[in-house]
Protein backbone atom coordinates (compact mmCIF):
# COMPACT_ATOMS: atom_id res chain seq x y z
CA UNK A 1 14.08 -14.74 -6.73
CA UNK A 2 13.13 -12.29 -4.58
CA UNK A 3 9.37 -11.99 -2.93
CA UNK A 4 7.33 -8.45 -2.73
CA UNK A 5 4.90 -8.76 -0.12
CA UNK A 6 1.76 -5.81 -0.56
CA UNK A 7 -0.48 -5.28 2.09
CA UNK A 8 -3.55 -4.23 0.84
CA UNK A 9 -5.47 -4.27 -2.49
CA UNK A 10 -6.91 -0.66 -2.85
CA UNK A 11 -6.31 2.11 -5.00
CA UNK A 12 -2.84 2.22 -3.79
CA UNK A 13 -2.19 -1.06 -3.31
CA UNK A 14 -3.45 -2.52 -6.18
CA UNK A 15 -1.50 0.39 -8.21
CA UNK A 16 1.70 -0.64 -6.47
CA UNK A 17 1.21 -4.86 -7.00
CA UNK A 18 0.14 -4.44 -10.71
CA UNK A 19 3.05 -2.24 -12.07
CA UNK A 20 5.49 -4.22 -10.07
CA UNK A 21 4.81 -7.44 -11.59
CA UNK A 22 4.58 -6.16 -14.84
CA UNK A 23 7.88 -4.77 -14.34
CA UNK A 24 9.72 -7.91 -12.46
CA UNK A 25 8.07 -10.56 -14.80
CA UNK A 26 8.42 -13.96 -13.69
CA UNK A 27 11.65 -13.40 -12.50
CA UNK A 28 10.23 -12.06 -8.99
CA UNK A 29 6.94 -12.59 -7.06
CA UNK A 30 4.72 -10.38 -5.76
CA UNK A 31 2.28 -11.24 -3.25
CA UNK A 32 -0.80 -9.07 -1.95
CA UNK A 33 -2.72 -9.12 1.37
CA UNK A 34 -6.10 -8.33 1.41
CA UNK A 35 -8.55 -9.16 3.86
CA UNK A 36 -11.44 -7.94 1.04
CA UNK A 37 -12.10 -10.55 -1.79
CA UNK A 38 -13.49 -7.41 -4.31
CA UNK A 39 -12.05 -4.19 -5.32
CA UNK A 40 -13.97 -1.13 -5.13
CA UNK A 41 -14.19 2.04 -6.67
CA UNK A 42 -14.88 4.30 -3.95
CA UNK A 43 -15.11 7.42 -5.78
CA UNK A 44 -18.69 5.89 -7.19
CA UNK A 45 -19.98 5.03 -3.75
CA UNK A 46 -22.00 7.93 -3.16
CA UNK A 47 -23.78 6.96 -6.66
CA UNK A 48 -24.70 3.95 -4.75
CA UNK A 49 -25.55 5.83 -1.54
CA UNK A 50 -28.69 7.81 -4.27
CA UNK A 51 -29.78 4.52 -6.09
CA UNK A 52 -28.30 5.64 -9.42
CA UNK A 53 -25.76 2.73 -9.46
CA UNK A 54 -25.81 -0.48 -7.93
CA UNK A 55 -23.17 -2.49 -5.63
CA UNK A 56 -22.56 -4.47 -9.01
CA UNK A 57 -21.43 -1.37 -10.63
CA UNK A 58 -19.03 -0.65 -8.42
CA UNK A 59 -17.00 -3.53 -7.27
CA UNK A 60 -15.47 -6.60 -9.21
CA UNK A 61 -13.59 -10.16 -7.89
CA UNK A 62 -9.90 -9.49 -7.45
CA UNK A 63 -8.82 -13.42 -7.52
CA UNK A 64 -9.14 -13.20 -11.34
CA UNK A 65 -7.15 -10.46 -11.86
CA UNK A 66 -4.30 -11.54 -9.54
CA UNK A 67 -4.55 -14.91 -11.63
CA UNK A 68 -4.51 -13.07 -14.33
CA UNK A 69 -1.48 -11.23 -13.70
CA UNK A 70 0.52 -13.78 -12.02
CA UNK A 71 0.27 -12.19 -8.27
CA UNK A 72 -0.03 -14.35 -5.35
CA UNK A 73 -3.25 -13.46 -3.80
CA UNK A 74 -3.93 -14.15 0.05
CA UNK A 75 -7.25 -13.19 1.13
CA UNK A 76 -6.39 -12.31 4.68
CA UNK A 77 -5.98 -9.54 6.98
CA UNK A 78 -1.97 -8.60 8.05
CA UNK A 79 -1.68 -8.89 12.03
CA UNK A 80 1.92 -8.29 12.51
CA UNK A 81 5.19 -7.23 10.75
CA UNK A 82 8.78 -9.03 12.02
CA UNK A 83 11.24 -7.07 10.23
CA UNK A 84 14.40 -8.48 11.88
CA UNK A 85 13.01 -12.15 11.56
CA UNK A 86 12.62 -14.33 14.33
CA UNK A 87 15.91 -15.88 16.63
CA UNK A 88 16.76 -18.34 14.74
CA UNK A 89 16.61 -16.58 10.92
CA UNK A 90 17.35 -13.49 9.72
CA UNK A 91 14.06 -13.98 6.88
CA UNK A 92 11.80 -11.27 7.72
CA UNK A 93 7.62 -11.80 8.09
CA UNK A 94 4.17 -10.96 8.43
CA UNK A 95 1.43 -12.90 9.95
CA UNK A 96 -1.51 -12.94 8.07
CA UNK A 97 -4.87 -14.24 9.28
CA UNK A 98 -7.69 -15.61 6.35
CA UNK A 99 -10.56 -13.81 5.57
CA UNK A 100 -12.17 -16.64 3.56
CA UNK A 101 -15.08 -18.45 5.04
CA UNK A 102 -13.40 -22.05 4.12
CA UNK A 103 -10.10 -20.81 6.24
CA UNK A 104 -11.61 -18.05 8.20
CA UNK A 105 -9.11 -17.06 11.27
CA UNK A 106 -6.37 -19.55 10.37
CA UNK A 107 -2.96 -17.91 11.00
CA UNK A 108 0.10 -17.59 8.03
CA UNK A 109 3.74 -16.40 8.63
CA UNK A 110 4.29 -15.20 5.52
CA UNK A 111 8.23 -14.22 4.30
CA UNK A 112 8.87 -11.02 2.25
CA UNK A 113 12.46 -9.96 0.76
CA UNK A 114 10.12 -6.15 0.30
CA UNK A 115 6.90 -4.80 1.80
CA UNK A 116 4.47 -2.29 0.81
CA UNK A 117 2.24 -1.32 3.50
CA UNK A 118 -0.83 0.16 1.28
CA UNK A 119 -3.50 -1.02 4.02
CA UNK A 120 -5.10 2.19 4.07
CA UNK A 121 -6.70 3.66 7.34
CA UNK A 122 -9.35 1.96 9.81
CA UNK A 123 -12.66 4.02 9.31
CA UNK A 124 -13.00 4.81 13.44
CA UNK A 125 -16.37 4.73 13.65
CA UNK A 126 -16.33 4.69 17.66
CA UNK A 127 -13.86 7.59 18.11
CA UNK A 128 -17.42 9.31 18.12
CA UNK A 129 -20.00 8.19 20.60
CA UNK A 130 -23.06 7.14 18.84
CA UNK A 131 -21.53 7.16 15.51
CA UNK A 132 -19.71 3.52 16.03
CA UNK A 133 -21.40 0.10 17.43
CA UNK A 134 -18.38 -0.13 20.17
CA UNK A 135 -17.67 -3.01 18.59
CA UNK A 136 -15.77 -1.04 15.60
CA UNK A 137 -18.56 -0.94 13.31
CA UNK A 138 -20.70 1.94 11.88
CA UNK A 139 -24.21 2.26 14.60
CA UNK A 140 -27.46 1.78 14.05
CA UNK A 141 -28.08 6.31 13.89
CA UNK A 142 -26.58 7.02 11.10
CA UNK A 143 -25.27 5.70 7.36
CA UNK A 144 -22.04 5.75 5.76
CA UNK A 145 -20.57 5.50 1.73
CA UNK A 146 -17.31 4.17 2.97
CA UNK A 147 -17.64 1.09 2.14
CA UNK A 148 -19.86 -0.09 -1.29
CA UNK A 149 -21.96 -2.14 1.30
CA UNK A 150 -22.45 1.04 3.29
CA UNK A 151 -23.80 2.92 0.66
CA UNK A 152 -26.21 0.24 0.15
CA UNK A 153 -27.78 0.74 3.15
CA UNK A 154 -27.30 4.07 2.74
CA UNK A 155 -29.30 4.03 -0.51
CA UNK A 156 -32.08 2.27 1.47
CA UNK A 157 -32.53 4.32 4.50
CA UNK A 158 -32.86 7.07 2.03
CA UNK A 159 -35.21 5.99 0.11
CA UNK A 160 -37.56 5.55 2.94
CA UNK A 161 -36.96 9.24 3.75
CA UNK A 162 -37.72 9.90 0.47
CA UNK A 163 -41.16 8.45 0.52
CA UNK A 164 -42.23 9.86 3.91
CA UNK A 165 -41.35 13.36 1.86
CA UNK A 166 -43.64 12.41 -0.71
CA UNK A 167 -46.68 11.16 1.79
CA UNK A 168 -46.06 14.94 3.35
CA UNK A 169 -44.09 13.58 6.23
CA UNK A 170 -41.60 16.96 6.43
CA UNK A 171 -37.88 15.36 6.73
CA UNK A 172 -34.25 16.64 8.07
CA UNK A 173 -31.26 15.59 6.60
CA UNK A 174 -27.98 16.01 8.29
CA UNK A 175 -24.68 15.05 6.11
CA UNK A 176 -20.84 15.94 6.86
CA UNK A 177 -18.26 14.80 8.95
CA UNK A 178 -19.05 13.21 12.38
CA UNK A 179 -15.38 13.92 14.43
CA UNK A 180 -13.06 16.56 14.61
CA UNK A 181 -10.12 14.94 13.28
CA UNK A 182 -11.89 13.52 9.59
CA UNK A 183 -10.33 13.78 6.48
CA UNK A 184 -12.50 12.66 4.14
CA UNK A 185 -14.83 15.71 3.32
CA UNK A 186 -14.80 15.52 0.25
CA UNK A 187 -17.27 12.16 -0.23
CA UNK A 188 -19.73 13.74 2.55
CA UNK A 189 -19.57 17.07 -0.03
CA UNK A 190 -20.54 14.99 -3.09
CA UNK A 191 -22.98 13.00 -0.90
CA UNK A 192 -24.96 16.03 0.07
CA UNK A 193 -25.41 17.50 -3.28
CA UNK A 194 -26.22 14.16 -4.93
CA UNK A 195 -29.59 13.90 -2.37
CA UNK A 196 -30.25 17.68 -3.05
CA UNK A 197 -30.33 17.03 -6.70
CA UNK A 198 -32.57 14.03 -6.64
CA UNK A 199 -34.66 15.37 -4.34
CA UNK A 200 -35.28 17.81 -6.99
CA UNK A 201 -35.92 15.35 -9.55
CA UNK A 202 -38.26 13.50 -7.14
CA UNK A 203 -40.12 16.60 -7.10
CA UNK A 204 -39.75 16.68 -2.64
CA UNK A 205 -37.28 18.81 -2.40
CA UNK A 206 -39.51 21.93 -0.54
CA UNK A 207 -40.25 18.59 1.73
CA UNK A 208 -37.05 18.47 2.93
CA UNK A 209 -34.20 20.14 5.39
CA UNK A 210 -30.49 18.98 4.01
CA UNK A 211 -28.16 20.51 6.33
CA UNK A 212 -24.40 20.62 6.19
CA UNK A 213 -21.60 20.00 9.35
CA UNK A 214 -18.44 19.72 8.73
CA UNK A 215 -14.97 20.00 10.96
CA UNK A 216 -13.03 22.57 8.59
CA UNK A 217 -13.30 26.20 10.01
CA UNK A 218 -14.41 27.71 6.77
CA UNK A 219 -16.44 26.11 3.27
CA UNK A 220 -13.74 24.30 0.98
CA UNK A 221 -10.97 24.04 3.41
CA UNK A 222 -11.03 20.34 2.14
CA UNK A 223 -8.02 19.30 4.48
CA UNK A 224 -6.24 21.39 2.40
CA UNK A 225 -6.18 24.83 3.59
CA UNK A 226 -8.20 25.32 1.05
CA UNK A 227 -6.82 27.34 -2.23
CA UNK A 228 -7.36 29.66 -4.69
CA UNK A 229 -8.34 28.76 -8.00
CA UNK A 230 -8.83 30.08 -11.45
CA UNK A 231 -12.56 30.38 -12.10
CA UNK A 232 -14.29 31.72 -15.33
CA UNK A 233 -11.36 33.83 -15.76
CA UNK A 234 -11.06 34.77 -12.50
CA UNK A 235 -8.65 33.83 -9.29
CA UNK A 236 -11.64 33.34 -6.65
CA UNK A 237 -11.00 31.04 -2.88
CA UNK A 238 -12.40 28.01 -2.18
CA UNK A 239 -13.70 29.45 0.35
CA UNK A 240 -16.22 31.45 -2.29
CA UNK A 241 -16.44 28.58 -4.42
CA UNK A 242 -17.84 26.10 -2.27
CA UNK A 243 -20.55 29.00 0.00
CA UNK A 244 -21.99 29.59 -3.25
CA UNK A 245 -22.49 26.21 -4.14
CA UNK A 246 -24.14 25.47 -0.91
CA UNK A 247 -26.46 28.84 -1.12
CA UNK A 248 -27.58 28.31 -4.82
CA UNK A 249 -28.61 24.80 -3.38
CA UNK A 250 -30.43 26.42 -0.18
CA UNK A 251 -28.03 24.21 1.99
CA UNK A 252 -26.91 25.83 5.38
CA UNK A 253 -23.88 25.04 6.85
CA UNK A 254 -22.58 24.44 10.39
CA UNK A 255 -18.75 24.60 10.56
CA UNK A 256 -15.70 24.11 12.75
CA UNK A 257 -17.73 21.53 14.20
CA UNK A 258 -16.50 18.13 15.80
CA UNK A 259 -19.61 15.98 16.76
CA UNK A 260 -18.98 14.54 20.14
CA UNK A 261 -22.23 12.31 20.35
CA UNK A 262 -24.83 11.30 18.44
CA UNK A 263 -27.91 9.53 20.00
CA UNK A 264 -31.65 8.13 17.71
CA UNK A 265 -32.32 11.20 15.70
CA UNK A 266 -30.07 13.76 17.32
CA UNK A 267 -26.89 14.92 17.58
CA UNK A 268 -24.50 16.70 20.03
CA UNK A 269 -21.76 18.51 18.94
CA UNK A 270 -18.78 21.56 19.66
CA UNK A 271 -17.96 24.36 18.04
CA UNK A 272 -14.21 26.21 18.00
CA UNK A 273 -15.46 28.86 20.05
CA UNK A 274 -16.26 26.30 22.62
CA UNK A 275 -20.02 26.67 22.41
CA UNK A 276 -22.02 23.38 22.56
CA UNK A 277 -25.12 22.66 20.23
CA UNK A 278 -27.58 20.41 19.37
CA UNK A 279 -29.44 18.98 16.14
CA UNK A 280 -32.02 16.98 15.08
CA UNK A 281 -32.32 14.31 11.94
CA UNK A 282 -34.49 11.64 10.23
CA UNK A 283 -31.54 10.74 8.32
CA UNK A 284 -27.71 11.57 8.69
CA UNK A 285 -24.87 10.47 6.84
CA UNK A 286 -21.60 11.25 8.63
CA UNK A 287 -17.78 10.46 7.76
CA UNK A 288 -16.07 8.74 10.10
CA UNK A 289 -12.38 10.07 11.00
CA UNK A 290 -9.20 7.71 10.16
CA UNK A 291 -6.42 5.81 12.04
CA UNK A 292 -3.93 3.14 11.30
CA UNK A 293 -5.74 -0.32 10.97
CA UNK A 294 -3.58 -1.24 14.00
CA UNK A 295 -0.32 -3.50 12.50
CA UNK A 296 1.60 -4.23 15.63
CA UNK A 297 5.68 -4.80 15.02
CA UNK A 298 7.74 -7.49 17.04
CA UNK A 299 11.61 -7.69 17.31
CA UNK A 300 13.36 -11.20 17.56
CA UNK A 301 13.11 -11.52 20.99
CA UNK A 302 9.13 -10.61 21.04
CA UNK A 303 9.76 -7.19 21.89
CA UNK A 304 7.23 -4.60 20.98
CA UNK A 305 9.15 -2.07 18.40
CA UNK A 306 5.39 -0.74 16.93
CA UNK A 307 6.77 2.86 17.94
CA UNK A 308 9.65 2.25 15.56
CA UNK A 309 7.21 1.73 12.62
CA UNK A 310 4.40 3.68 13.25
CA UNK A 311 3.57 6.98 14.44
CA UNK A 312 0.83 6.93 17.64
CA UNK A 313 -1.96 7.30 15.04
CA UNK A 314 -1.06 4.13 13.91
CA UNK A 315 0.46 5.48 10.34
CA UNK A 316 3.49 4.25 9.02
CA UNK A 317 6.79 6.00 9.36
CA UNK A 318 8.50 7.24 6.43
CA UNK A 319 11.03 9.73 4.82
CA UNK A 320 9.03 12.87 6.37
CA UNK A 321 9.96 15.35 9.01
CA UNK A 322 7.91 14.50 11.73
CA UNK A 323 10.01 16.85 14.39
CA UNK A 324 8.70 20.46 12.41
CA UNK A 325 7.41 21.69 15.69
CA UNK A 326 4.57 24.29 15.49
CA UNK A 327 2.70 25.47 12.82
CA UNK A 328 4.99 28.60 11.96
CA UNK A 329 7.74 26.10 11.33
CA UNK A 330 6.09 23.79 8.84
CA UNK A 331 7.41 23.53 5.02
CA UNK A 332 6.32 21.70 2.36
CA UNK A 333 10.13 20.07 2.54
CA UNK A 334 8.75 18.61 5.86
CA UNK A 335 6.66 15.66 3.21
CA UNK A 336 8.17 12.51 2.29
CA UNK A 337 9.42 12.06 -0.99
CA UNK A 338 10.13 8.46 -1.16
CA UNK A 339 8.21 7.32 1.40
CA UNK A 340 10.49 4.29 2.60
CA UNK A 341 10.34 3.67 6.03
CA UNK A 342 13.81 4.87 8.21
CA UNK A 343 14.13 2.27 10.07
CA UNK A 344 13.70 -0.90 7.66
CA UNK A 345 14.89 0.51 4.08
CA UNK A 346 12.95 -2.66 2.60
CA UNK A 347 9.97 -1.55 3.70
CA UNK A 348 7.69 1.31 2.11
CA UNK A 349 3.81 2.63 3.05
CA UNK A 350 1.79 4.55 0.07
CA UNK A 351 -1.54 6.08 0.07
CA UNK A 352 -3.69 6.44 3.49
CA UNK A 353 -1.49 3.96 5.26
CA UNK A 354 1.80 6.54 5.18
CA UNK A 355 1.96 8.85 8.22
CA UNK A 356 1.95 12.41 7.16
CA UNK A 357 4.32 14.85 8.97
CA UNK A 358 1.23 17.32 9.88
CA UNK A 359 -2.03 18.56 9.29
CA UNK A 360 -2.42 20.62 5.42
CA UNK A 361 -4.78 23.54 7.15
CA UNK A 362 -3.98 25.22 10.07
CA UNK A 363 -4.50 23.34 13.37
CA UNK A 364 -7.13 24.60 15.27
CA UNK A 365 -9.23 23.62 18.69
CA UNK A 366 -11.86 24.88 20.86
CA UNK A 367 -11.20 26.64 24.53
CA UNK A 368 -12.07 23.72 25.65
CA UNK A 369 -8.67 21.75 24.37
CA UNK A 370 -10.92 20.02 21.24
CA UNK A 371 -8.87 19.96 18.43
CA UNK A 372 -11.29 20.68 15.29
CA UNK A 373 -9.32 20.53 12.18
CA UNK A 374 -9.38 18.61 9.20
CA UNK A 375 -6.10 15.65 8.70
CA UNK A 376 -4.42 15.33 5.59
CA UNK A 377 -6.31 13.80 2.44
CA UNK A 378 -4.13 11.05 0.75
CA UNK A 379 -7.06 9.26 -1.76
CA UNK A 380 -7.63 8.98 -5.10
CA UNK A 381 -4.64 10.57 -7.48
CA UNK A 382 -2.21 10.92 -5.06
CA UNK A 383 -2.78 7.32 -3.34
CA UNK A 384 -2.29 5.70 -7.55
CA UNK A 385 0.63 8.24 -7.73
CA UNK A 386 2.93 7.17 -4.75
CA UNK A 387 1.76 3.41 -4.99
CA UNK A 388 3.13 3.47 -8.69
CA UNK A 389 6.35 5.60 -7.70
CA UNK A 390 7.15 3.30 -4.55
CA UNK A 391 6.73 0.57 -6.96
CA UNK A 392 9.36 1.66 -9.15
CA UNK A 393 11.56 1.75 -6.28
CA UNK A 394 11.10 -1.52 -4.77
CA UNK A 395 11.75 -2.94 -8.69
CA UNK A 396 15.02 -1.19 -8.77
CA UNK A 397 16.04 -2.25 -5.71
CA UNK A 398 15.30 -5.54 -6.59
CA UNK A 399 17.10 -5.78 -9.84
CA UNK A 400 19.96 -3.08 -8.85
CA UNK A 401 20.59 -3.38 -5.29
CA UNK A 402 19.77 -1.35 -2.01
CA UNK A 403 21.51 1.24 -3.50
CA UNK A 404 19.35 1.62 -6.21
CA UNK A 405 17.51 4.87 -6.84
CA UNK A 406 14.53 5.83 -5.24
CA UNK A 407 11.67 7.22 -7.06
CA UNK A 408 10.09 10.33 -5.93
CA UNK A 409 6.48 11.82 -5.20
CA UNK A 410 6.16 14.45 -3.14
CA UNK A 411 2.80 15.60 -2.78
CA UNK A 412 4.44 18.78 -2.00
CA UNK A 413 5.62 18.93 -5.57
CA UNK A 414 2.27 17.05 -6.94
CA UNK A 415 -0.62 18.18 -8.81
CA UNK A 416 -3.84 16.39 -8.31
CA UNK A 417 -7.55 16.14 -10.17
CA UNK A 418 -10.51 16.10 -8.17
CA UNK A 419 -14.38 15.88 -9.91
CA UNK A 420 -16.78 15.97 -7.62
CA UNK A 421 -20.36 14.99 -8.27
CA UNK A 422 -23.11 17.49 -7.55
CA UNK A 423 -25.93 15.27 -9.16
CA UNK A 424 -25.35 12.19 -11.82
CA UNK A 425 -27.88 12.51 -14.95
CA UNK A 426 -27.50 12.35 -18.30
CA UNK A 427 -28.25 15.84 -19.27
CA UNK A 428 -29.17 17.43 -15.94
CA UNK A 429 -25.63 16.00 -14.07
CA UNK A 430 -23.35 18.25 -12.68
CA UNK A 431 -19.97 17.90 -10.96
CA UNK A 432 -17.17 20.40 -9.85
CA UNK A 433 -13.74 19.76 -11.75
CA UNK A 434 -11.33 20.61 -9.69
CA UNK A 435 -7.05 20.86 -10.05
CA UNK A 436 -4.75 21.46 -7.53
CA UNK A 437 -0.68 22.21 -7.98
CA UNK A 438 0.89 21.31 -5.45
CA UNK A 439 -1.27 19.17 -2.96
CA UNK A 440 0.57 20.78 -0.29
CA UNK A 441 0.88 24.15 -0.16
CA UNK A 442 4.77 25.49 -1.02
CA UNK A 443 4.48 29.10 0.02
CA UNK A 444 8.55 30.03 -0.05
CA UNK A 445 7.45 29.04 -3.85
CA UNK A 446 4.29 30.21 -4.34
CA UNK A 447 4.29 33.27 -2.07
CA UNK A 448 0.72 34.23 -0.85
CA UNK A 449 -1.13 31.64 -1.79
CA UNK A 450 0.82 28.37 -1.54
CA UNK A 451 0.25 26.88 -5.04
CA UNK A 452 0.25 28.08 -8.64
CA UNK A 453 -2.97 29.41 -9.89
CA UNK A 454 -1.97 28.90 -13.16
CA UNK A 455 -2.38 24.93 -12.73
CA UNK A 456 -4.98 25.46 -9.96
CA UNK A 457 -8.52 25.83 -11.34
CA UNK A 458 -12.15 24.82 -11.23
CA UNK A 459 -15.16 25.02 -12.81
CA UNK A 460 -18.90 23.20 -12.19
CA UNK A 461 -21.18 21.81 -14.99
CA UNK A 462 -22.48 18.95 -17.02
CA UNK A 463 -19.16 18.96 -18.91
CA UNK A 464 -17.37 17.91 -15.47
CA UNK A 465 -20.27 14.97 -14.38
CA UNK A 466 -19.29 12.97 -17.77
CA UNK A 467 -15.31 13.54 -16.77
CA UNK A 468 -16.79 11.48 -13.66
CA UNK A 469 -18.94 9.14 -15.53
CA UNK A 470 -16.01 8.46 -17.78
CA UNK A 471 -13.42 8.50 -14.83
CA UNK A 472 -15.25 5.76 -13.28
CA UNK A 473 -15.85 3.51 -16.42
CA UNK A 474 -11.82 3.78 -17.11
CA UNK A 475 -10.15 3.03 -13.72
CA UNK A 476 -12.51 -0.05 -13.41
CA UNK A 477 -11.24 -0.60 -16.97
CA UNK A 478 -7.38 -0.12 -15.47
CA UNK A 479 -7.98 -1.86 -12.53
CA UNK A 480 -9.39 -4.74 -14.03
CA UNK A 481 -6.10 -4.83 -16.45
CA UNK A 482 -7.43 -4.53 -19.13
CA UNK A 483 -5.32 -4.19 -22.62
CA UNK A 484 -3.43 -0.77 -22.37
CA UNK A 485 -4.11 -0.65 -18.85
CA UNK A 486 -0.95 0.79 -17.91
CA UNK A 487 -1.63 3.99 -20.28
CA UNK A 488 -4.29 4.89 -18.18
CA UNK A 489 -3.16 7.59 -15.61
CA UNK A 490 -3.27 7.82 -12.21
């Protein structure tokens, strides 16, 4: 019998453990590591962050599921991989530490045969002055929809904004990215037009400033480079998309920005032309930029071989070209395709937790040495996509032998779906619907523009907020393995 060990329980995770047990049966285990006791639907968060859904809505108990399936669940947090084993055995290990209250802090070494590192990134709150508690937590300036707790809190500081609008009390709102390295701006995007739109529906919205700042150096660079994208017809940039989003919604924009500090109602930030500014807020919600959750790696003897497993951001290593050099030699070749790690072929990362050979866009900094540029997204379909391919790998390994064939999922060869939410409501919702094809640009394929506008399109509507609404009712549906999970998509 052979043991798969997955750290982590997310979208990727979770994808990875599910379709690998169905697949292996009794015949194998699989074991996950998470150090949360709920799965969460993060794409809904910012529904939370408004007060149109609740926590409940959004989360559900993952111990029944896991029972359900037959997976060994261990609420805990993984410290430390030991590929190689210890002196005495060649059995390679984690250490685990318990999350549960009952256990909290006790220590597990913890044997795999295969391990899926799906842990997904550490949201670096301190990397920004002001933005963290120093302790590693989100401060007491600003809110976050990371986390379903998060928007919570979110949801509550807002709605005391909300009523200082409506007693006259003028407000500013500041939402975006709060670093120069973040990935995520997508969430902060959907964020911002969600308050706009109930603002409107709250009848304030004259009462208050929403203001946009973001780290890409144009509107709908996304991490992406941005794209170009059949609309109405027409091949328009993202670029045009997204400013006239933000005008017809009276939101202005500060870009190419990495906040440097952020203090009680203001912030400090830098510009890529080196410049240094200033703004005020009563309420700010600001992404916080990723890293490895900090996995160390030990050789038999005790010796530190973390370098040999992860990149300095703290990413796993995998199948991707991390020696490309500059930007003019970067290919969409350079991404992994199987993402198994080089060192330890029993070992594979999917989703956030896999190290990406570069930044998508173009790297950029300031005069001042700042680097400013969106990092790679890996969420949502791509993180279900790769957890589900490296899956199939580790099950064919298992049941064929090392030698067994790898699957493949190259987000350079990868389409992906993206709705984003401009305002939930049942007849007033809107929401961009967005595809991409490939991920990452392939322009020796797609001279000119990277990716084929015949696959790459988007449009903005009430049609595309009940794909979201829908979207969110079936992958908690999936998740929860329900009957015909598995002909749900990722």
């Amino acid at each position: 019998m052979a043991r798969l060990v997955v750290m982590g329980g997310g979208v990727s995770g979770h994808t990875a453990a599910t379709f690998a047990k169905k697949w292996l049966g009794k015949a194998h285990e699989v074991v996950v590591v998470t150090p949360n006791s709920h799965w969460n639907w993060i794409p809904s968060n910012i529904w939370v962050g408004v007060g149109e859904m609740t926590k409940a809505d959004v989360v559900f108990p993952l111990a029944p599921v896991y029972k359900k399936a037959g997976i060994d669940y261990r609420q805990a947090l993984a410290v430390s991989i030991h590929p190689n084993g210890k002196a005495e055995s060649d059995a390679p290990y984690i250490i685990i530490e318990s999350t549960q209250e009952e256990t909290k802090g006790k220590t597990e070494e913890l044997t795999y045969d295969y391990l899926i590192n799906a842990t997904g990134p550490k949201l670096n709150f301190d990397a920004t002055p002001g933005l963290g508690n120093g302790k590693g937590g989100l401060g007491e300036h600003t809110v976050s929809v990371c986390t379903a707790d998060h928007a919570v809190h979110a949801n509550e500081a807002l709605e005391k904004v909300f009523e200082k609008a409506k007693a006259g009390e003028r407000q500013k709102l500041l939402i975006g990215t709060g670093h120069g390295t973040c990935t995520c701006q997508g969430a902060a995007f959907e964020y911002i037009f969600n308050i706009e739109h109930e603002a409107r529906k709250a009848g304030i919205r004259d009462m208050l400033d929403i203001k946009w700042i973001s780290n890409e150096s144009f509107l709908g660079d996304f991490g992406m480079g941005g794209l170009h994208m059949k609309v109405g017809g027409y091949t328009v940039s993202s670029k045009l998309f997204a400013e006239s989003l933000y005008a017809e919604r009276n939101v202005p924009w500060i870009i190419g920005a990495h906040v440097n500090k952020i203090e009680a109602g203001k912030l400090h930030y830098e510009l890529l032309d080196g410049s240094m500014g200033e703004e005020e807020f009563d309420f700010s919600m600001l992404i916080p930029p990723f890293s490895g959750v900090g996995l160390k790696a030990y050789d038999k003897d005790g010796s530190d071989i973390t370098d040999t497993l992860f990149a300095p951001n703290g990413f796993m290593k995998v199948d991707a070209k991390y020696d490309a050099g500059t930007y003019e030699n970067w290919k969409a070749s350079d991404w992994p395709r199987t993402y198994q790690n080089p060192s330890f072929t029993n070992i594979f990362a999917c989703g956030i937790a896999f190290a990406p050979p570069h930044l998508i866009s173009k790297p950029m900094s300031s005069p001042n040495g700042t680097p400013i540029n969106p990092t790679p997204p890996r969420t949502g379909m791509p993180a279900g996509i790769i957890g589900k391919a490296v899956a199939h790998s580790v099950c064919n390994m298992i049941k064929n032998g090392d030698n067994a064939h790898l699957h493949e999922a190259s987000m350079a060869e990868m389409g992906a779906a993206c709705v984003a939410s401009a305002g939930k409501g049942l007849f007033d919702g809107q929401a961009a619907a967005m595809t991409v094809y490939p991920v990452v640009p392939d322009f020796e394929k797609y001279p000119g523009t990277g990716r084929d506008t015949d696959y790459t399109f988007g449009e903005i509507g009430l049609a595309g907020h009940w794909i979201k609404h829908i979207l969110h009712h079936m992958f908690i549906y999936k998740a929860k393995l329900k009957p015909g999970w598995t002909l749900i998509p990722e």
